[in-house]
Protein backbone atom coordinates (compact mmCIF):
# COMPACT_ATOMS: atom_id res chain seq x y z
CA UNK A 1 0.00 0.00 0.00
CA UNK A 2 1.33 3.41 -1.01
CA UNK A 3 1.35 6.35 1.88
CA UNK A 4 0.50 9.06 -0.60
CA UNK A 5 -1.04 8.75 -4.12
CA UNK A 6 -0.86 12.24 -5.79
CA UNK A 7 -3.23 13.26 -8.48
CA UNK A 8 -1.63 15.53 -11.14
CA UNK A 9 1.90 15.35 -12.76
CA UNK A 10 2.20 18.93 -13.17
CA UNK A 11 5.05 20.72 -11.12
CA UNK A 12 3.32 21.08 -7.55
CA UNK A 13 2.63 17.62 -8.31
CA UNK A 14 5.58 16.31 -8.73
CA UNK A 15 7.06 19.08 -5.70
CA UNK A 16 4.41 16.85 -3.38
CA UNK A 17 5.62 13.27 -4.31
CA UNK A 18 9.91 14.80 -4.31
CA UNK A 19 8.96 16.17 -0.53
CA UNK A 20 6.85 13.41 0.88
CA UNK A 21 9.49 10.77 -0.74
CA UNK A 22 12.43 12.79 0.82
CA UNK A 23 10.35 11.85 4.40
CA UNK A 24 10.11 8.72 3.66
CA UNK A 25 7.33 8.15 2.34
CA UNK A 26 6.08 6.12 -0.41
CA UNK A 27 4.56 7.32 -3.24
CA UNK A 28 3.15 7.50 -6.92
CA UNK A 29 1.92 9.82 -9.05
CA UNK A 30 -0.81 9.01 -11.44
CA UNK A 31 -1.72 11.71 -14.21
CA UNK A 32 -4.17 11.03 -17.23
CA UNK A 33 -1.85 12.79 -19.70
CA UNK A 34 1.51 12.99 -20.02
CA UNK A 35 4.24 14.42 -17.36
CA UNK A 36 3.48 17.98 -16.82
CA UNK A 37 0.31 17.83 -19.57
CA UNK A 38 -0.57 21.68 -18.53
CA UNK A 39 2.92 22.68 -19.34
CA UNK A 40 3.26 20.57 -22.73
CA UNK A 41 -0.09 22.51 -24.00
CA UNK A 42 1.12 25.73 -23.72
CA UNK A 43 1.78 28.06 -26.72
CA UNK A 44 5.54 27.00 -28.62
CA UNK A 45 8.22 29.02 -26.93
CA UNK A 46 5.72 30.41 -24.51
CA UNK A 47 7.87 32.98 -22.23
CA UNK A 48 7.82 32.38 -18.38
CA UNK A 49 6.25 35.48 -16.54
CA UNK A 50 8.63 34.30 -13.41
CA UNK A 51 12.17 33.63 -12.75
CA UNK A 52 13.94 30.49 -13.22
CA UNK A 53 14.44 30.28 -9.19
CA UNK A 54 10.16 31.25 -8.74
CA UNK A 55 9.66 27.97 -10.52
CA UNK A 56 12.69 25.44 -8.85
CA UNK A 57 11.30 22.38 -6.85
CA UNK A 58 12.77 20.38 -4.87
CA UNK A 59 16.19 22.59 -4.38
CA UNK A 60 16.99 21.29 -7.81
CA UNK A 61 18.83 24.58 -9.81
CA UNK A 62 16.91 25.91 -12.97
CA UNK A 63 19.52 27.17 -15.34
CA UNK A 64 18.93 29.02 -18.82
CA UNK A 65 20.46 31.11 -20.68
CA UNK A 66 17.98 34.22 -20.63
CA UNK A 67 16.28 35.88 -18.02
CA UNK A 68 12.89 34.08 -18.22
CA UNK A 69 12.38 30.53 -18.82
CA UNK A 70 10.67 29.07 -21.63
CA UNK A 71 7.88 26.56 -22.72
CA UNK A 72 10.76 24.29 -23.68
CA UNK A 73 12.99 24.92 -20.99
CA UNK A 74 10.57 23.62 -18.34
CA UNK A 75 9.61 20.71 -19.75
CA UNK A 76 13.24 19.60 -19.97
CA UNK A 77 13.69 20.69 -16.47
CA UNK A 78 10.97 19.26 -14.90
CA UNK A 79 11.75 15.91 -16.23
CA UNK A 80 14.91 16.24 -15.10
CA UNK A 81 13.87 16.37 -11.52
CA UNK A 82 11.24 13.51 -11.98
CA UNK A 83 13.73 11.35 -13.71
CA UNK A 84 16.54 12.66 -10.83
CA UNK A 85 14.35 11.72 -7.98
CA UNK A 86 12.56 8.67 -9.57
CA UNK A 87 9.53 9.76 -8.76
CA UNK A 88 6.93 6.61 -9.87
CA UNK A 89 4.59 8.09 -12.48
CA UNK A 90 1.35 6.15 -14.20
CA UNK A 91 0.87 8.32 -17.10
CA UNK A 92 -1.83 8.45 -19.00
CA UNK A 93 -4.30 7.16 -16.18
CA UNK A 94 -7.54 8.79 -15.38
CA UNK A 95 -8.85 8.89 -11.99
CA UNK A 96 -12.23 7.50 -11.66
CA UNK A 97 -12.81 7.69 -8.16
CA UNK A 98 -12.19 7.15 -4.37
CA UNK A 99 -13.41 5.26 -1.66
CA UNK A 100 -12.65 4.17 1.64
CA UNK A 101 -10.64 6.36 4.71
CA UNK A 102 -7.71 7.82 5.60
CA UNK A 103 -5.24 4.64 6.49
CA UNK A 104 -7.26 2.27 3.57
CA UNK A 105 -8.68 4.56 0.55
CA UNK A 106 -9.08 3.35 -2.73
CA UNK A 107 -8.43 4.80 -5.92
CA UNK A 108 -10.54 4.10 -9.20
CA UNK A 109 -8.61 4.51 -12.48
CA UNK A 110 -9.68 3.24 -15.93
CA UNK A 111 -6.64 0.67 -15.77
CA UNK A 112 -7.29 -0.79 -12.29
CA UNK A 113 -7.53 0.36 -8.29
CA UNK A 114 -4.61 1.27 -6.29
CA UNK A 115 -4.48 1.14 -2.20
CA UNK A 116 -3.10 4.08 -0.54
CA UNK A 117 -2.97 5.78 3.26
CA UNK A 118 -3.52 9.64 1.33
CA UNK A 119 -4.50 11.17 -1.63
CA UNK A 120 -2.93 15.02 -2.71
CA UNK A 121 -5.04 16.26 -5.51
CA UNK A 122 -2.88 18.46 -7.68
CA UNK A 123 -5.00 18.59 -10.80
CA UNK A 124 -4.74 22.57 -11.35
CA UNK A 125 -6.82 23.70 -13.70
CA UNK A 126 -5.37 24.04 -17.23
CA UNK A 127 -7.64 20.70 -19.07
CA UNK A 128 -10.81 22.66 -18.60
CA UNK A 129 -11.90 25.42 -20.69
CA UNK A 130 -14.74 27.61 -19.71
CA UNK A 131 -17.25 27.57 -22.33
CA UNK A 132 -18.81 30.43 -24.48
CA UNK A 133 -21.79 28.35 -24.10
CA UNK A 134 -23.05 29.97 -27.78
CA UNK A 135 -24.32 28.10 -30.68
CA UNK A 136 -21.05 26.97 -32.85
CA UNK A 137 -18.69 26.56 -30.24
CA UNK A 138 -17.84 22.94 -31.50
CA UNK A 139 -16.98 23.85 -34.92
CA UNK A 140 -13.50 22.22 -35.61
CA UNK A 141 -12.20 26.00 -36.38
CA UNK A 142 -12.88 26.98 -32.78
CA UNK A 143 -9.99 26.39 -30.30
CA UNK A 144 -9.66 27.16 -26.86
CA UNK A 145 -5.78 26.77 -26.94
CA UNK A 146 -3.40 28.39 -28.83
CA UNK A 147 -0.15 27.00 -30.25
CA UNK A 148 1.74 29.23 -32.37
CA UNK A 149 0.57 31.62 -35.47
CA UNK A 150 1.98 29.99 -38.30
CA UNK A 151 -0.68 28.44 -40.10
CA UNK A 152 -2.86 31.48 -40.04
CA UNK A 153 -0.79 34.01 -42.56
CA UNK A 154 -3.34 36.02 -44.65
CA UNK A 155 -6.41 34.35 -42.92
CA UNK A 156 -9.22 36.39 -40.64
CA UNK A 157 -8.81 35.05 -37.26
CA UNK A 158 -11.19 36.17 -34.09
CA UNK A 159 -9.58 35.94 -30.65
CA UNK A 160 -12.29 36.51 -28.31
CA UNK A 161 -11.20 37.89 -24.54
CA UNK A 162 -8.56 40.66 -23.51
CA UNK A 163 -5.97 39.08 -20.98
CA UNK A 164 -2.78 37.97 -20.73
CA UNK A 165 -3.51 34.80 -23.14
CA UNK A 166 -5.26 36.93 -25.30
CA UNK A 167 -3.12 39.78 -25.81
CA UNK A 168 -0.01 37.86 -26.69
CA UNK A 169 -1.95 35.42 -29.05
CA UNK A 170 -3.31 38.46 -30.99
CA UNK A 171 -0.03 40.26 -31.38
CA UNK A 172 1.77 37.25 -32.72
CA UNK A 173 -0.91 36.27 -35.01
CA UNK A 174 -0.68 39.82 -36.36
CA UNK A 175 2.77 39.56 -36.85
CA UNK A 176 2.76 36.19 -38.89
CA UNK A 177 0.63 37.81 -41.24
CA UNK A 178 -3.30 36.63 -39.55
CA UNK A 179 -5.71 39.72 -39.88
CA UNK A 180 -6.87 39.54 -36.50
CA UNK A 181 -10.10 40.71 -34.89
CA UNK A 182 -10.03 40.83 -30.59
CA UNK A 183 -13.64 40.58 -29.33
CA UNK A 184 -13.33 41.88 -25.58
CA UNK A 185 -16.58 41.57 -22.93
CA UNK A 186 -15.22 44.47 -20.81
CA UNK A 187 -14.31 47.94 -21.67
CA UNK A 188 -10.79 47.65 -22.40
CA UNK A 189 -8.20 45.28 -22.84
CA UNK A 190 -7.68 44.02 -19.27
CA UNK A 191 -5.57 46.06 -16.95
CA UNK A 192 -3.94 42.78 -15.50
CA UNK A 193 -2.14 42.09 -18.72
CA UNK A 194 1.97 42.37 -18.31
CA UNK A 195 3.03 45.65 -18.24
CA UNK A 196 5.25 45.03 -21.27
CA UNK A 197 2.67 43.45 -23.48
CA UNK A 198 -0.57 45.95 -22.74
CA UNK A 199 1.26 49.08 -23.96
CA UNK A 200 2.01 46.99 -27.06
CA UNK A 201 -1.56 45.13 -28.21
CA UNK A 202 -3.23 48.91 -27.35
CA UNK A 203 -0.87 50.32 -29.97
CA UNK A 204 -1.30 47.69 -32.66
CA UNK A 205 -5.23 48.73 -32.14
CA UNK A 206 -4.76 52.13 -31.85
CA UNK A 207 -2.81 52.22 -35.49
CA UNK A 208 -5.31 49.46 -37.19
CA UNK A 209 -3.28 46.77 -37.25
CA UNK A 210 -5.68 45.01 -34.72
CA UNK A 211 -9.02 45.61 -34.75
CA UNK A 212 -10.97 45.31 -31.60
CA UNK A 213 -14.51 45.23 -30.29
CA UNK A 214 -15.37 46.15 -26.38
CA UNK A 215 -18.29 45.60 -24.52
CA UNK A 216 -19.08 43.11 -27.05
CA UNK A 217 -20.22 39.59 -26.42
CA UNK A 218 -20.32 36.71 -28.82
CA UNK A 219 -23.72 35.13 -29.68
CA UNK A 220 -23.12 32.55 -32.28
CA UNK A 221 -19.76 30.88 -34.52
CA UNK A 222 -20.61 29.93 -38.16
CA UNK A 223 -18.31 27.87 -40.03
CA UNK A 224 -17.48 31.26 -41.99
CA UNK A 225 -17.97 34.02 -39.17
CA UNK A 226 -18.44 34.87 -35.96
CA UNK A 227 -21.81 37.06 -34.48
CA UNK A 228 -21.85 39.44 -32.25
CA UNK A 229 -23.50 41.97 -30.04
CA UNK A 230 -21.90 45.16 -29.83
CA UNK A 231 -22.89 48.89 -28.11
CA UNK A 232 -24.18 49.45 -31.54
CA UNK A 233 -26.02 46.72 -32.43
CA UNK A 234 -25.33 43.18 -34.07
CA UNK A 235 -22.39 42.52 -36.39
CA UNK A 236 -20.96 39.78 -38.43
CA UNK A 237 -17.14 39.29 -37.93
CA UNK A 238 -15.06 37.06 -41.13
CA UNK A 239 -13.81 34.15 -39.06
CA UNK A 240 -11.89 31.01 -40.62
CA UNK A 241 -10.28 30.68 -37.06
CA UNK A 242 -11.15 31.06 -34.17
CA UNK A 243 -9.31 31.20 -30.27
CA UNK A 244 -11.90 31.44 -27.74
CA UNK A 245 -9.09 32.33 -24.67
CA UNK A 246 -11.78 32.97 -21.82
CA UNK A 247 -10.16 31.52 -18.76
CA UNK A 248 -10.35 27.56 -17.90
CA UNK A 249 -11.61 26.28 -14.51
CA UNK A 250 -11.30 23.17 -12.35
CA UNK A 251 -12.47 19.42 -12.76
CA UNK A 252 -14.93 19.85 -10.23
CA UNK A 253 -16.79 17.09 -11.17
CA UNK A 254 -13.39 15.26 -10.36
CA UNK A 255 -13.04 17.14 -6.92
CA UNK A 256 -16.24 15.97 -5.68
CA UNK A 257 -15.83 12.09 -6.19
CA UNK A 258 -12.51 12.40 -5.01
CA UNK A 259 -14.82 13.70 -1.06
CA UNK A 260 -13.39 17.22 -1.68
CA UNK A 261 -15.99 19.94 -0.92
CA UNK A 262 -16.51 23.92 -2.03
CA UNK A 263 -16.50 26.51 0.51
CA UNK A 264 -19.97 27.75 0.21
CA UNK A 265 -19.02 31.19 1.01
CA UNK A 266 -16.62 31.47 -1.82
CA UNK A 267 -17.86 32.68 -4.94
CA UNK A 268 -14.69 31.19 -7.15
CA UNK A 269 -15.63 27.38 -4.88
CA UNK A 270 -12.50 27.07 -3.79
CA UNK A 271 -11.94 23.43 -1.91
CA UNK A 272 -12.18 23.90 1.83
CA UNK A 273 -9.19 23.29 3.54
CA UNK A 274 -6.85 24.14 6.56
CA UNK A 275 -4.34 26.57 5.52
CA UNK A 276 -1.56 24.75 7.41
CA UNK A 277 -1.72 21.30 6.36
CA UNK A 278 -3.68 21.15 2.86
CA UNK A 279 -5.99 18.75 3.96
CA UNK A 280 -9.70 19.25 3.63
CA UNK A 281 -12.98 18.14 5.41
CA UNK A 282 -12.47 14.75 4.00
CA UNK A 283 -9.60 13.32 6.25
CA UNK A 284 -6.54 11.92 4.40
CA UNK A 285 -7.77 13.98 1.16
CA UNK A 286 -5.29 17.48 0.35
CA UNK A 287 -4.65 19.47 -2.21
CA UNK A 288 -2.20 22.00 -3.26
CA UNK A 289 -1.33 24.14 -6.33
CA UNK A 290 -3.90 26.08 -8.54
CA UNK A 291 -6.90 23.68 -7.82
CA UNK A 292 -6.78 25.23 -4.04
CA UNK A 293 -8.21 28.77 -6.17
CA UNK A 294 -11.28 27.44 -7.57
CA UNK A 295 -12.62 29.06 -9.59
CA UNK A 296 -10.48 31.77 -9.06
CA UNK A 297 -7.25 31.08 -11.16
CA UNK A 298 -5.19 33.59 -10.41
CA UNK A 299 -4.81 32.60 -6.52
CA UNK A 300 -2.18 30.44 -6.69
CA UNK A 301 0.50 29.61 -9.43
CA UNK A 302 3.71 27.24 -9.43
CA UNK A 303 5.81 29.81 -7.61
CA UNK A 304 3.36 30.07 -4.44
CA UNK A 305 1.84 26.82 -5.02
CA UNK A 306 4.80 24.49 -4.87
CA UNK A 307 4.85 25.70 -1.35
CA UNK A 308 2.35 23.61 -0.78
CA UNK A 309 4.66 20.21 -0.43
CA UNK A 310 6.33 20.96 2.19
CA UNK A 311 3.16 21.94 4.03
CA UNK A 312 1.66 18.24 3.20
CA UNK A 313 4.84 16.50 3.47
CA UNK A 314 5.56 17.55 7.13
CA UNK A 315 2.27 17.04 8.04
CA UNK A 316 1.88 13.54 6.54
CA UNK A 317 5.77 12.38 8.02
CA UNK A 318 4.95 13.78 11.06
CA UNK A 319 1.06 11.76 11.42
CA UNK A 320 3.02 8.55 9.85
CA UNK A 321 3.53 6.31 12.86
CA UNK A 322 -0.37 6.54 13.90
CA UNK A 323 -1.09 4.53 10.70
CA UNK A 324 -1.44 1.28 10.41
CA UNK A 325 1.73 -0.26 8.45
């Protein structure tokens, strides 16, 4: 029987299993895609907000060769440190769900059940896009990720919402050649973007090279356009791509089979848990890293969230001899 079975293979993932291993724990990881899935789906040669030290684990050094880290970069690190520690993964396994206590729970995956004392849920938040909920949304044009800008050149592409996402997608499809249109709910484009890449998308719309609608909401996708309503009435918007980047959420459907409950006085339904030990009302259950947020994304990232280990790990070591071995 395992002591801890973490859920998630992103980096607070993997910072739970290197700390509660380095107690002496033992553990597995099980993730339905691959090892840090969240990271791999980012866009190509994505650029790190954070330092390379904001985004260590483990103590393990993050070298590169420019100030902020790329896509690539952490992927290659963050295998390094799984493959350093041998951390025991099952990729590519989807939790089901979980039954039993703390000291004997069982864990439902589509290849088979594994015993374990604990359970960390580290899922984040990254698989789940939140939905326009608008006729069209499931046209095979519409994407809620975005990659990299190549294969638009000289085609009209709508980017619907006005953060950080958003902002950089627009300006690098209007650089590779896309005619871009930004659809934006609010007023403006959103005052938390970066510093460096606001001043920059407000420009490109300023001089025309973007064109942008505010206060506008999208109310259908045709395989040819994109409808909206704007302070001025209905228009039709040219569309042969689409990136609808409005945010993604948590697998709550996930959270509750897995025992873990939303604080009902939290609008964003953010898991209830103690702040000192991760663990929520269900006993034996934590969680750590963006899923602790809810709704509310922008709570926790890798920098504050791989915190979060330690917090677990101590309390786990430290519970370990009351357990039944």
């Amino acid at each position: 029987m395992l002591d801890v079975l973490i859920i998630g293979a992103g980096p607070v993932g993997l910072a739970c299993a290197l700390e509660a291993q380095r107690k002496g724990l033992r553990v597995t990881i099980v993730e339905k895609g691959a090892l840090v899935n969240s990271i791999i789906g980012y866009p190509t040669n994505m650029e790190f907000f954070s330092t390379p030290e904001l985004l260590e684990i483990g103590g393990y050094p993050f070298p590169v060769s420019h100030y902020k880290p790329l896509r690539e970069d952490a992927l290659d690190y963050y295998q390094r440190v799984a493959r350093s520690e041998n951390i025991p993964l099952r990729l590519y396994e989807r939790v089901l769900s979980l039954r039993g206590e703390q000291g004997n729970f069982t864990v439902t995956t589509d290849k088979g059940e594994i015993q374990t004392r604990n359970v960390i849920v580290a899922t984040g938040f990254y698989d789940l896009p939140n939905p326009l909920d608008v006729p069209g949304e499931d046209l095979p044009h519409v994407k809620h990720y975005y990659k990299e800008p190549y294969e638009h050149v000289g085609q009209h592409v709508v980017v619907i919402g006005a953060k950080n996402s958003s902002a950089k997608a627009a300006l690098q499809l209007t650089r590779a050649g896309a005619q871009v249109t930004l659809v934006v709910r609010g007023p403006e484009v959103s005052p938390s973007v970066k510093y460096w890449i606001r001043p920059d998308l407000v420009n490109r719309i300023a001089e025309g090279r973007i064109t942008a609608h505010f206060n506008t909401c999208v109310t259908a996708i045709t395989p040819e356009a994109v409808e909206v309503r704007t302070p001025d009435g209905p228009l039709t918007i040219p569309a042969q791509f689409v990136y609808a980047l409005t945010g993604y959420h948590p697998d709550e459907a996930l959270l509750g089979r897995l025992g873990v409950e939303p604080d009902p006085q939290d609008e964003a339904r953010a898991p209830l848990f103690d702040p000192a030990t991760h663990e929520t009302t269900q006993p034996g259950v934590f969680v750590a890293g963006t899923v602790c947020g809810g709704r509310a994304t922008s709570r926790w990232f890798i920098e504050n969230g791989r915190h979060h280990a330690q917090l677990i790990a101590a309390h786990l070591a430290g519970h370990a001899v009351s357990l039944p071995r």
